[in-house]
Protein backbone atom coordinates (compact mmCIF):
# COMPACT_ATOMS: atom_id res chain seq x y z
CA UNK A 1 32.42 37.32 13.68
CA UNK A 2 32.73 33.36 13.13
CA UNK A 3 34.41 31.62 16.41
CA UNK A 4 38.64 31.04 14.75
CA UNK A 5 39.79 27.90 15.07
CA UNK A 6 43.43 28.11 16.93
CA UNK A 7 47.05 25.41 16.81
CA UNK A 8 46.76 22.25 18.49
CA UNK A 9 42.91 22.83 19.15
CA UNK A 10 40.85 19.76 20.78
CA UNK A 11 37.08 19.47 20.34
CA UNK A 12 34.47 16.99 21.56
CA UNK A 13 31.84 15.74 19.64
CA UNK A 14 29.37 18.46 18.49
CA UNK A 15 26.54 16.89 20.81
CA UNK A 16 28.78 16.71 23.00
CA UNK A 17 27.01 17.64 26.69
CA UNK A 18 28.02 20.94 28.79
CA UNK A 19 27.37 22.10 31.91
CA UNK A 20 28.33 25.18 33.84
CA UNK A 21 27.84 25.14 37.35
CA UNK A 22 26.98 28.16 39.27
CA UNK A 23 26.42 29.50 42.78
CA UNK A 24 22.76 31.21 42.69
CA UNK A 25 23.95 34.79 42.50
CA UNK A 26 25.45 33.99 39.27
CA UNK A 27 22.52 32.23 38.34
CA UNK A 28 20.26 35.13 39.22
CA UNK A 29 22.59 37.37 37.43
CA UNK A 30 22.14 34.96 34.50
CA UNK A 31 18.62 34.72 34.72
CA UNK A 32 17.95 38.63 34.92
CA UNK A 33 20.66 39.93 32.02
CA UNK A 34 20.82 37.39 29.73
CA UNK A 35 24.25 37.81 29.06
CA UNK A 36 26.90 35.43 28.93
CA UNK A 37 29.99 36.35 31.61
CA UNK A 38 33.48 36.27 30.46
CA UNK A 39 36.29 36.97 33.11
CA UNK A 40 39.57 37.82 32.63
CA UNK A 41 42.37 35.38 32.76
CA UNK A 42 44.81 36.65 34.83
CA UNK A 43 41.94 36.86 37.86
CA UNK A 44 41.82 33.23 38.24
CA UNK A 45 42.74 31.96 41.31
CA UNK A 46 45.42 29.67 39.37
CA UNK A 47 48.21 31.97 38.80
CA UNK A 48 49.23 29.98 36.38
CA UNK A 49 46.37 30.45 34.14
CA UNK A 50 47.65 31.12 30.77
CA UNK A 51 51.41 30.53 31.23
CA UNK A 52 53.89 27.39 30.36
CA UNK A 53 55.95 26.06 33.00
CA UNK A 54 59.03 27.15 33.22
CA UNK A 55 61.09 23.99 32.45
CA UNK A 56 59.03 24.23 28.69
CA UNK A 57 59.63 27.88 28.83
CA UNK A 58 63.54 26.72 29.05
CA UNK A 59 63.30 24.37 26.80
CA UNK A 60 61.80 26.10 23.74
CA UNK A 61 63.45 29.31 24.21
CA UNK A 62 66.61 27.19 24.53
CA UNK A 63 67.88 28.85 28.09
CA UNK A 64 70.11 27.67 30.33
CA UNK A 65 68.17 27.98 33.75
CA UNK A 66 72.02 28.79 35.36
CA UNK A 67 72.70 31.53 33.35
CA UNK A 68 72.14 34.56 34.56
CA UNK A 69 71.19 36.26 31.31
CA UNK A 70 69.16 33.86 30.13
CA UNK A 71 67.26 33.75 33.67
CA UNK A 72 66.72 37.52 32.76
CA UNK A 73 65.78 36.56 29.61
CA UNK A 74 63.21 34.00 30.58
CA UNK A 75 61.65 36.66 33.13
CA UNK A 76 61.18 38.68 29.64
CA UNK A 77 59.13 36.17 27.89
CA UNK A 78 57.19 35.19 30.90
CA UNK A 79 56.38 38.66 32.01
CA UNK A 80 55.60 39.87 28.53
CA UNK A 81 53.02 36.82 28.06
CA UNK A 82 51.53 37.39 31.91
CA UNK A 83 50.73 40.70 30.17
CA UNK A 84 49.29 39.21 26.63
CA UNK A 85 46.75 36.76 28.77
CA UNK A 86 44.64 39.33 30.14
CA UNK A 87 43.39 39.83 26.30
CA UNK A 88 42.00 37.08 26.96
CA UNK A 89 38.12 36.54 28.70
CA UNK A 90 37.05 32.89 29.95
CA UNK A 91 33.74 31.42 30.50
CA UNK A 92 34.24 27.56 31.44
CA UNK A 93 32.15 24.70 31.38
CA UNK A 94 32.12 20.98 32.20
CA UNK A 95 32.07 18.29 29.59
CA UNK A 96 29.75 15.84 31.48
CA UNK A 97 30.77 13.01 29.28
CA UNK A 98 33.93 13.10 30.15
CA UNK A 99 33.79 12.89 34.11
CA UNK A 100 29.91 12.65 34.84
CA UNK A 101 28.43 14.69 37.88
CA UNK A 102 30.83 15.30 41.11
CA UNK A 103 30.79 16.88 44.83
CA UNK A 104 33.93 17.74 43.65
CA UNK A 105 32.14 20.22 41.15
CA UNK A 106 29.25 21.29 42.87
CA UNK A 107 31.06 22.40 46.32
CA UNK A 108 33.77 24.55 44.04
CA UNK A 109 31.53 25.86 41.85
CA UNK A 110 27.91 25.66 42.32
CA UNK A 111 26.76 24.20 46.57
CA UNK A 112 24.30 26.34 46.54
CA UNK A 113 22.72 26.98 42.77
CA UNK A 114 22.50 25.06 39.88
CA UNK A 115 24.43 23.67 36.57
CA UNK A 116 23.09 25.14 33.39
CA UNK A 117 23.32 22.48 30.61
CA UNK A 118 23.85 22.93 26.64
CA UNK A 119 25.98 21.56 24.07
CA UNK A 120 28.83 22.13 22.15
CA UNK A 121 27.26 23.01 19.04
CA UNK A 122 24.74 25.23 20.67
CA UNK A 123 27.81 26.75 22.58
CA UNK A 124 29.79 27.36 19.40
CA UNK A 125 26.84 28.80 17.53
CA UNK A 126 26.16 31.57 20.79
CA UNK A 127 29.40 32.79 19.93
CA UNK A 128 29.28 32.16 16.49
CA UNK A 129 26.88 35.43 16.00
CA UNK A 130 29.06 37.91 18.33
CA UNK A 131 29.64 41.14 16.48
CA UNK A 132 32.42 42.22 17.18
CA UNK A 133 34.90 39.85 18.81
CA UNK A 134 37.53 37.40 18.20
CA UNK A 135 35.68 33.94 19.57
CA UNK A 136 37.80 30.56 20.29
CA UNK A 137 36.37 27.62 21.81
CA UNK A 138 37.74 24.15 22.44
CA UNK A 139 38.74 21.42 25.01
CA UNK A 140 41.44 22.33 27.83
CA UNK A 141 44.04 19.86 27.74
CA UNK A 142 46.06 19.14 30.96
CA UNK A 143 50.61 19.05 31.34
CA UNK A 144 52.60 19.29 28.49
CA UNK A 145 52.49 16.27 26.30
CA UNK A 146 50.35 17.95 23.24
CA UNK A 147 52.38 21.56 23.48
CA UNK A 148 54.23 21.80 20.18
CA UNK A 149 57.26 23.58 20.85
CA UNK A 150 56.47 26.83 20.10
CA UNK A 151 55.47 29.57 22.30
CA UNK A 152 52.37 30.23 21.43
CA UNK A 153 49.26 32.40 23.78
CA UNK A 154 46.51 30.55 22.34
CA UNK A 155 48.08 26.92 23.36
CA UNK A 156 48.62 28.10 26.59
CA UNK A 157 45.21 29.80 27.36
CA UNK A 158 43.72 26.42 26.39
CA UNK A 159 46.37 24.10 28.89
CA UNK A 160 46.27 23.81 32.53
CA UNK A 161 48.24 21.98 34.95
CA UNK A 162 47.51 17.54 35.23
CA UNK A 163 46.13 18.51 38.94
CA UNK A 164 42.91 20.20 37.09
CA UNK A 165 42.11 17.51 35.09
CA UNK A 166 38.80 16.24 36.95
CA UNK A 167 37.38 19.75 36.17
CA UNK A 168 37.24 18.14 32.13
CA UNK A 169 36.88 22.23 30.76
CA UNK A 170 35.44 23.07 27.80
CA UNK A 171 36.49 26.46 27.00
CA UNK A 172 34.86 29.73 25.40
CA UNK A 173 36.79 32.57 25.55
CA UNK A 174 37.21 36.15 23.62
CA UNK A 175 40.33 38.51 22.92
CA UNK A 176 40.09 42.35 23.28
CA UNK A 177 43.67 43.41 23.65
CA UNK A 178 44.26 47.03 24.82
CA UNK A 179 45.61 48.99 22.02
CA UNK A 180 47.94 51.31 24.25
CA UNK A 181 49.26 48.92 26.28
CA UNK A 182 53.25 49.57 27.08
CA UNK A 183 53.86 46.04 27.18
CA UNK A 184 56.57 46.66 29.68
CA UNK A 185 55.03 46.33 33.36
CA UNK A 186 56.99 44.07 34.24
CA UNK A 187 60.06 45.88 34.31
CA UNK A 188 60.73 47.37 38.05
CA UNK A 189 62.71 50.79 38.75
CA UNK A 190 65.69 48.86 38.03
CA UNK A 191 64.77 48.06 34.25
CA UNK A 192 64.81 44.77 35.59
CA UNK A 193 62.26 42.06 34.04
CA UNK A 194 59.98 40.19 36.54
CA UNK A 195 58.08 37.12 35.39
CA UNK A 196 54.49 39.24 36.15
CA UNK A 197 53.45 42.45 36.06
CA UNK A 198 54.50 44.23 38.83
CA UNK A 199 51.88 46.31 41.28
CA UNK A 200 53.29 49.29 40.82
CA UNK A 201 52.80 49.69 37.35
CA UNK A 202 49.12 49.79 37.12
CA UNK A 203 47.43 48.59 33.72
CA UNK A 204 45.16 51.36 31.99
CA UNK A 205 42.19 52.04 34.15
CA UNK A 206 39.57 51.18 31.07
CA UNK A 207 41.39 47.70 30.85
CA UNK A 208 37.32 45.85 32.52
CA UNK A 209 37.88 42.59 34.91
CA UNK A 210 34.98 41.03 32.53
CA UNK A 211 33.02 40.97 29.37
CA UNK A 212 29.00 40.28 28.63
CA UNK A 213 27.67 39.19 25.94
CA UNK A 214 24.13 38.82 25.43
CA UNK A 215 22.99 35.69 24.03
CA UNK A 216 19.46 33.78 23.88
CA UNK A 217 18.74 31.73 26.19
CA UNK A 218 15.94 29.18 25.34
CA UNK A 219 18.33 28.60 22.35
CA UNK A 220 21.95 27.93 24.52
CA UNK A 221 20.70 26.11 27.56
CA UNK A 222 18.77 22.75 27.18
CA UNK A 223 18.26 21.71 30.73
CA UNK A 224 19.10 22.70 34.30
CA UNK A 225 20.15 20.69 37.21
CA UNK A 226 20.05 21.77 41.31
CA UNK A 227 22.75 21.31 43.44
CA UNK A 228 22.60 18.30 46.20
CA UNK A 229 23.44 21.12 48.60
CA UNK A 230 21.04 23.36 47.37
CA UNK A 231 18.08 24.59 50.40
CA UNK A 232 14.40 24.52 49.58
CA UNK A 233 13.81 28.14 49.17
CA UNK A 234 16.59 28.24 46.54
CA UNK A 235 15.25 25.28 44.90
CA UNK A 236 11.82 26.84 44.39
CA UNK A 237 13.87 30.14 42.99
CA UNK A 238 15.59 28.32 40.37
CA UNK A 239 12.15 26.81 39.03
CA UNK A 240 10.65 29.97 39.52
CA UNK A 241 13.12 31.67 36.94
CA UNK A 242 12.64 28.83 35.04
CA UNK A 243 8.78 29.46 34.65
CA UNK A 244 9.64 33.00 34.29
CA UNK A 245 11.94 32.32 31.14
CA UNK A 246 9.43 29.97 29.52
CA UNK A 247 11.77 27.03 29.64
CA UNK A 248 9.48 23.62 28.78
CA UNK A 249 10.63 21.80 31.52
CA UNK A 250 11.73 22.78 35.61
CA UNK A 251 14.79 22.00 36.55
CA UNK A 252 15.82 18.82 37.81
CA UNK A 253 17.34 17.94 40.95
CA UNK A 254 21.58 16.30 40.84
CA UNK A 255 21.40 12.41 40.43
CA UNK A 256 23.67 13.10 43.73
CA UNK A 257 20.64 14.34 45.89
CA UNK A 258 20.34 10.87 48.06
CA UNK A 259 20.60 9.72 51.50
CA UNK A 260 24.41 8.89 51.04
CA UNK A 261 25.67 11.83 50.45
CA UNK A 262 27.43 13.90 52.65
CA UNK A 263 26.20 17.39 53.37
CA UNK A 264 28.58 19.97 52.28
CA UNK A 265 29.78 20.85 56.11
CA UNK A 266 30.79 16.85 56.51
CA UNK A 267 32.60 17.16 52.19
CA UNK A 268 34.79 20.01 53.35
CA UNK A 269 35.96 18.23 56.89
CA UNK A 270 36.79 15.14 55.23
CA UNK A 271 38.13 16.36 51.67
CA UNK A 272 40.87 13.90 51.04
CA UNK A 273 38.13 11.26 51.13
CA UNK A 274 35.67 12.31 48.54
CA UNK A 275 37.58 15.30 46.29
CA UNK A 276 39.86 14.10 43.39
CA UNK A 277 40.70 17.80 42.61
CA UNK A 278 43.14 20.50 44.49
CA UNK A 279 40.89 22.88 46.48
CA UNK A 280 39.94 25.89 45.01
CA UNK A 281 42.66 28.71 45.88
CA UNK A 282 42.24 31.49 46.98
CA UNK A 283 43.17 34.61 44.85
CA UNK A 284 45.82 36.84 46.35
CA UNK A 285 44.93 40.56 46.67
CA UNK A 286 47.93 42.51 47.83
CA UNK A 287 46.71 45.40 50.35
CA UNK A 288 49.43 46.43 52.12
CA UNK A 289 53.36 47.24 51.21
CA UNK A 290 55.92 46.14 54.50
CA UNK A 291 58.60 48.02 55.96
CA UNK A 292 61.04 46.28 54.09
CA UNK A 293 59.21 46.89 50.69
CA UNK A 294 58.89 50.39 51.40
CA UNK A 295 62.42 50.82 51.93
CA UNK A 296 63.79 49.39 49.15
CA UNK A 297 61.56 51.40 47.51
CA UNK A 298 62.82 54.75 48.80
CA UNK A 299 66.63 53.30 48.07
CA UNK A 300 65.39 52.78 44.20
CA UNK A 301 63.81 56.44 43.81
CA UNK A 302 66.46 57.97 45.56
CA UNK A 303 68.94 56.81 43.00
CA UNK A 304 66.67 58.45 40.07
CA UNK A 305 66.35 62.05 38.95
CA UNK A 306 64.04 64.38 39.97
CA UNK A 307 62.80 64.91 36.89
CA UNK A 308 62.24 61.16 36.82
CA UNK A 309 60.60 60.47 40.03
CA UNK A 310 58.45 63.87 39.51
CA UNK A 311 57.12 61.56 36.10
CA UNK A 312 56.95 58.87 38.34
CA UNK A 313 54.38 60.76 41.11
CA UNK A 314 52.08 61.97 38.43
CA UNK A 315 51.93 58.48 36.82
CA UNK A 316 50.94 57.03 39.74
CA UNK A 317 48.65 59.49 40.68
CA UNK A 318 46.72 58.90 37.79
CA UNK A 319 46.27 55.40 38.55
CA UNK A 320 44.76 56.32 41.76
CA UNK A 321 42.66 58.80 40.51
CA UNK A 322 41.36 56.40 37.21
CA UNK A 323 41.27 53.46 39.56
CA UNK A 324 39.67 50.77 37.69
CA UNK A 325 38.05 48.80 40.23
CA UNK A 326 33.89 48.27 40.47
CA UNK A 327 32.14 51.01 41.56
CA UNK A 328 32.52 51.72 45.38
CA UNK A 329 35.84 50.16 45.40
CA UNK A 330 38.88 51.89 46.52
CA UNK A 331 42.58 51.59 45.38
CA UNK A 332 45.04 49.71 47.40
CA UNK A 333 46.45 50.66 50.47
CA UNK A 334 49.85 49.93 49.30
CA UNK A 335 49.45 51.97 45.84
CA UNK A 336 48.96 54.49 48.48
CA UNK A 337 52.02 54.08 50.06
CA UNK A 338 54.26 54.25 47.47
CA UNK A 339 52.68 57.35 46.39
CA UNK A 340 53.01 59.01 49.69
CA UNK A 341 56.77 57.89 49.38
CA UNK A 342 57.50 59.49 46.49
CA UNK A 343 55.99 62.55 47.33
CA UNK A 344 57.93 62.27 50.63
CA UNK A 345 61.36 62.27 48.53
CA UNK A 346 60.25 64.96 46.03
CA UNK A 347 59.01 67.17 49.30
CA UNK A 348 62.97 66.32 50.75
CA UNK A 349 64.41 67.56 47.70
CA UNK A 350 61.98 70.55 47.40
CA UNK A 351 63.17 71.68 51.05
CA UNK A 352 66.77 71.24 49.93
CA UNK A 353 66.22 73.71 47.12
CA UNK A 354 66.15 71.05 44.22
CA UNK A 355 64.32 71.53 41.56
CA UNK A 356 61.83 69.50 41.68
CA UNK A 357 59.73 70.52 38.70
């Protein structure tokens, strides 16, 4: 399908200069598949990938953040579009143009590997010939300024927060929306509306974490370049790839790689000196539920039917069951826990001759 064009989008020049720096096991990975990676965009470490902030939120929705139904209402919208982002599937790249080569780059992305270069019209004709998907691409823009007062997914996907603008992202991304999705995760016990999806209501276990597409490589990438920080064995990996995948030329080593620079031990001690960009944060993984959570958990479920929380133990069971982590993963200890608490109540009532179901 031809890559859409989408409101308020930004382009660079068509020969405009990409890179995509990545740590050698992505590199490998590229190397060996072929396949372009797309990740889903609620797995970035910035949680607010994909969202407004919540003073434009306000704004367009016309809320009063002091009101207590329009604070509910605002949790609505926000929880309802936390949902709608992870349609969407990211593959990033740097405009070199715009901010030239950086530590800053290479120690968040890429120490140890490489940056794989193309440009924006061989980008946009990669996507250009993917079967089946819906294909954007175009320049991230940084705060609020070019956001047209609307509430729209695809302007938001596309617009990060002024702190990220050294990272100068080019964006290619694709939509697969899940057609049996509820929508409505984000609603607790309570009926309640939370700004996110909430852990205990899983999302469908088929949902992936990523997309590959496979693309041609001698036709996408024009050029490599090694990391500063990269060692000599990986060095003579990458150009042994290279030679493998009949690229004319080996890859070149960073304009960076010179007496001056500091190794990558001595750029992470003394960060505020060399990095114009917030560090790279680290992405939350919630593993287990405290005493506190637990018991205002038991206080909700106590308060439902049993008819109710019996739905409730088989729903969750079935998340457990379909877990839709990688292979070899496990489910979280705390999905666990509020399992075992609800069969814990149902078990009570059992005893008490309830019925249960």
């Amino acid at each position: 399908m031809p890559v859409k064009p989408y409101w308020s989008q930004l382009e660079p020049p068509k020969d405009a200069v990409l890179w995509r720096f990545m740590d050698l096991r992505k590199f490998r990975d590229l190397m060996s598949g072929e396949e372009l990676y797309f990740r889903r965009a609620d797995l970035y470490p910035d949680k607010s990938e994909g969202l407004p902030p919540e003073d434009y939120a306000l704004r367009v929705l016309g809320l009063d953040p002091h009101d207590i139904n329009d604070r509910v209402a605002l949790n609505d919208h926000l929880g309802s579009l936390a949902q709608d982002r992870e349609a969407f599937y990211l593959s990033c790249w740097y405009l070199h143009a715009q901010g030239l080569e950086t530590l800053d780059m290479w120690e968040a992305y890429g120490h140890d590997g490489v940056a794989v270069c193309t440009r924006y019209d061989l980008l946009y004709s990669a996507l250009d010939g993917l079967l089946e998907d819906d294909a954007h691409q175009g320049r991230v823009q940084y705060g609020t300024e070019h956001l047209t007062d609307r509430f729209n997914g695809l302007e938001f996907i596309t617009t990060k927060q002024l702190q990220y603008a050294p990272d100068c992202e080019v964006r290619a991304f694709i939509t697969a929306y899940d057609p049996l999705a509820t929508g409505n995760r984000h609603f607790d016990l309570n009926n309640y509306p939370h700004p996110h999806p909430l852990p205990i209501n899983r999302r469908n276990s088929w949902v992936p974490d990523s997309k590959r597409r496979r693309i041609n490589l001698r036709k996408l990438i024009t050029d490599g370049v090694i990391s500063p920080w990269a060692e000599a064995d990986a060095v003579e990996e990458i150009n042994l790839w290279v030679k493998h995948k009949s690229f004319p030329a080996l890859a070149r080593r960073s304009e960076l790689t010179i007496g001056s620079t500091p190794t990558l031990a001595e750029f992470r001690k003394h960060r505020p000196l060399f990095s114009k960009r917030p560090p790279e944060a680290k992405a939350d993984e919630e593993t287990e539920a405290t005493p506190d959570e637990l018991a205002q958990f038991d206080e909700v479920l106590s308060g439902l039917t049993p008819e109710r929380v019996r739905f409730l133990y088989k729903q969750r069971w079935e998340s457990l069951r379909l877990y839709p982590g990688d292979p070899g993963d496990i489910p979280l200890l705390s999905d666990a826990q509020y399992l075992e608490a609800t069969l814990r109540l149902l078990d009570t009532w059992k005893k008490l001759k309830m019925n249960v179901g």
